[in-house]
Structures are given as structure tokens and as C-alpha cells.
Protein backbone atom coordinates (compact mmCIF):
# COMPACT_ATOMS: atom_id res chain seq x y z
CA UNK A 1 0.00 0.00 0.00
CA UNK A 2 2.92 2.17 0.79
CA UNK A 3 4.75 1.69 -2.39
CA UNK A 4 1.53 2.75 -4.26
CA UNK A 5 0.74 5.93 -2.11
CA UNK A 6 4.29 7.01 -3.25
CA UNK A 7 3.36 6.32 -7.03
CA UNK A 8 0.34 8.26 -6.71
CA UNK A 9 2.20 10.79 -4.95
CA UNK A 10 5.59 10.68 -7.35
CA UNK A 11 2.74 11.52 -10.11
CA UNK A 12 0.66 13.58 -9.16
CA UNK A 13 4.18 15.84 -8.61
CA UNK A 14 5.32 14.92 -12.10
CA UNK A 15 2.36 16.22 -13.67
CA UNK A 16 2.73 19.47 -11.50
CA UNK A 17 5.64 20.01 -12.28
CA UNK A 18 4.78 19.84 -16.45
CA UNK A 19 1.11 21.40 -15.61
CA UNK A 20 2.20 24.90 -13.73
CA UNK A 21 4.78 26.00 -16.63
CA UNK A 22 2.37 25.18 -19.14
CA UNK A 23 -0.35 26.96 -17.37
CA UNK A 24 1.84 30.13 -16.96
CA UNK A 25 2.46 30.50 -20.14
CA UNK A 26 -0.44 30.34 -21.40
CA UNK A 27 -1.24 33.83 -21.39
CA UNK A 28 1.81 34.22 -23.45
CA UNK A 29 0.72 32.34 -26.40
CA UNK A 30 -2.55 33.87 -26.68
CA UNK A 31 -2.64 33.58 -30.59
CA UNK A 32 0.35 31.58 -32.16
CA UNK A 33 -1.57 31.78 -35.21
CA UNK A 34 -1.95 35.23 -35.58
CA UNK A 35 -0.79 37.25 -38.86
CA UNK A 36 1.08 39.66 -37.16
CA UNK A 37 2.69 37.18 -35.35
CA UNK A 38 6.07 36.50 -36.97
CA UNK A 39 7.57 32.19 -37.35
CA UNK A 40 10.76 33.40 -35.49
CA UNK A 41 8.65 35.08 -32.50
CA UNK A 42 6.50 32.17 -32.65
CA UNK A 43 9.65 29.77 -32.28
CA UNK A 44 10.48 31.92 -29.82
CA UNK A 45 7.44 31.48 -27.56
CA UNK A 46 7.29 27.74 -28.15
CA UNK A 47 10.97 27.04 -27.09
CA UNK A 48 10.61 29.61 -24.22
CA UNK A 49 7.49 27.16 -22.32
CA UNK A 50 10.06 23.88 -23.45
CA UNK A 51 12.65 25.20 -21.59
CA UNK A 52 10.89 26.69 -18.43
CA UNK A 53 9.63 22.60 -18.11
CA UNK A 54 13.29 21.38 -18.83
CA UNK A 55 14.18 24.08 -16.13
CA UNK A 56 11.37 23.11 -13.73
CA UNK A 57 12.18 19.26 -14.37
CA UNK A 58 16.31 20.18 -13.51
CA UNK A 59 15.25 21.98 -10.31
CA UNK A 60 13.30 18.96 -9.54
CA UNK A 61 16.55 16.47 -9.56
CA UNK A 62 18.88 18.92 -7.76
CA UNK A 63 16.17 18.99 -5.01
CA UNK A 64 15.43 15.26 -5.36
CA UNK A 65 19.84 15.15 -4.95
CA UNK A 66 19.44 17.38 -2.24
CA UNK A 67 16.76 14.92 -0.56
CA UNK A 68 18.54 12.15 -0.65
CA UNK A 69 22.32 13.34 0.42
CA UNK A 70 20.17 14.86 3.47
CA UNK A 71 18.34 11.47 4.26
CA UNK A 72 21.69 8.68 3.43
CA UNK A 73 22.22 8.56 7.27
CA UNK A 74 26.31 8.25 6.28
CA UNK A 75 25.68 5.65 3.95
CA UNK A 76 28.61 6.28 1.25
CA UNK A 77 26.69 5.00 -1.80
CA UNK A 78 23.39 7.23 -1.08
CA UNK A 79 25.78 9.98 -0.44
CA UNK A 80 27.74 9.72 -3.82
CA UNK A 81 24.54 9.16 -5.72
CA UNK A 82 22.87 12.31 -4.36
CA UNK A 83 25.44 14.00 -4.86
CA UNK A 84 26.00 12.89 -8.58
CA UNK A 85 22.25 13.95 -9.04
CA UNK A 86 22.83 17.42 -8.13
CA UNK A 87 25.90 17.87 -10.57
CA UNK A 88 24.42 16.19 -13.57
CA UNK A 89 21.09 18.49 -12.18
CA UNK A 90 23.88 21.82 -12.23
CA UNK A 91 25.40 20.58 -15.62
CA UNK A 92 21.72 20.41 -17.11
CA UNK A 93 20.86 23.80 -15.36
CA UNK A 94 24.16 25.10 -17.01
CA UNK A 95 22.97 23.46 -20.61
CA UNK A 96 19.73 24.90 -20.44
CA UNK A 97 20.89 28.25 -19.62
CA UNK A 98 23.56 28.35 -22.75
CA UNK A 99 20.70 26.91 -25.26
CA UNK A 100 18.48 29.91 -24.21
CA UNK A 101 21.29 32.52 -24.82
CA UNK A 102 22.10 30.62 -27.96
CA UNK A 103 18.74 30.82 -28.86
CA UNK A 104 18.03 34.42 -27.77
CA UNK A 105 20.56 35.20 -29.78
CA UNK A 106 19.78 33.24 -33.25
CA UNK A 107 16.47 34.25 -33.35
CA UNK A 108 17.13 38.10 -32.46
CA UNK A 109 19.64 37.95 -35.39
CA UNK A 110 16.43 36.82 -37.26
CA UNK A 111 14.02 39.26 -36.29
CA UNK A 112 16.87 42.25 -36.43
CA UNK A 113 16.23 42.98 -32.85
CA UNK A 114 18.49 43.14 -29.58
């Protein structure tokens, strides 16, 4: 019964996590299909609410790292594998980050604005 509650549980936070980005940002694509909407802008918006979830879902692991190097009681191997989920959490954080710049940048280059 226990291993169940924390399925339901583990879910139910997994689709929070992908719901409340999405939700958000809503307002911000308000018409994609508009015809003074621009395909760059457009990209723009779309690749802006994919990387707020990749964000949201990196933020989840370094806190899920964080849980479990706080609850390994000394045990070495719970200790090395939260902390190896926090760095591969930092090096996706760090990923992210440069693919948005990269991004900002490509498709300002494409609309001819800063």
C-alpha cells in the first residue's frame, strides 16, 4: 500500500511540475496563429514554455539530490549518488541556460532585434 501511495504521490508531482509551466504560459501564447505574429517570434514562444519545463524538471533532480544526500544517514553509496544527481542536475541547469542565450541570440539575429 505504501509503495503505491508514493506512485500516486511521485505523479501527481510529475504532472505538477509539467502542468504549472504550461499553465503560466499560457497567457503568453494567446494567438500563435496570428498574422502579425512573426515564425521566429512564434519559435520563440514555443521554445521559451520547453525550456521553463526542462528548467522546472532540472530543479526537480537537484532537489530530489538534495533529498537524498540529506536522508543517506552516512551511507557512502546514497551519499555519492545524491550527490551525482545534483551535478548532472547543475550541468543540465548550465545546458539549459547556454541553449536559451544561444537561442536568444539566433532568433534576435532573425528578427533584427536586440
Amino acid at each position: 500500500m505504501n509503495k503505491l501511495k508514493n506512485k500516486v504521490w511521485g505523479l501527481f508531482c510529475s504532472l505538477a511540475i509539467f502542468a504549472v509551466p504550461l499553465l503560466v504560459s499560457a497567457t503568453e501564447l494567446y494567438s500563435p496563429i496570428d498574422k502579425s505574429t512573426s515564425v521566429p517570434t512564434l519559435i520563440g514562444k514555443v521554445l521559451n514554455v520547453v525550456v521553463g519545463v526542462v528548467g522546472a524538471i532540472a530543479l526537480a533532480f537537484f532537489i530530489y539530490g538534495g533529498f537524498q544526500w540529506m536522508t543517506s544517514a552516512g551511507d557512502g553509496k546514497k551519499v555519492s549518488s545524491g550527490k551525482d544527481t545534483m551535478v548532472w542536475a547543475i550541468l543540465g541547469l548550465v545546458i539549459i541556460f547556454s541553449a536559451r542565450a544561444i537561442l536568444t541570440f539566433v532568433l534576435g539575429s532573425l528578427t533584427g532585434s536586440k
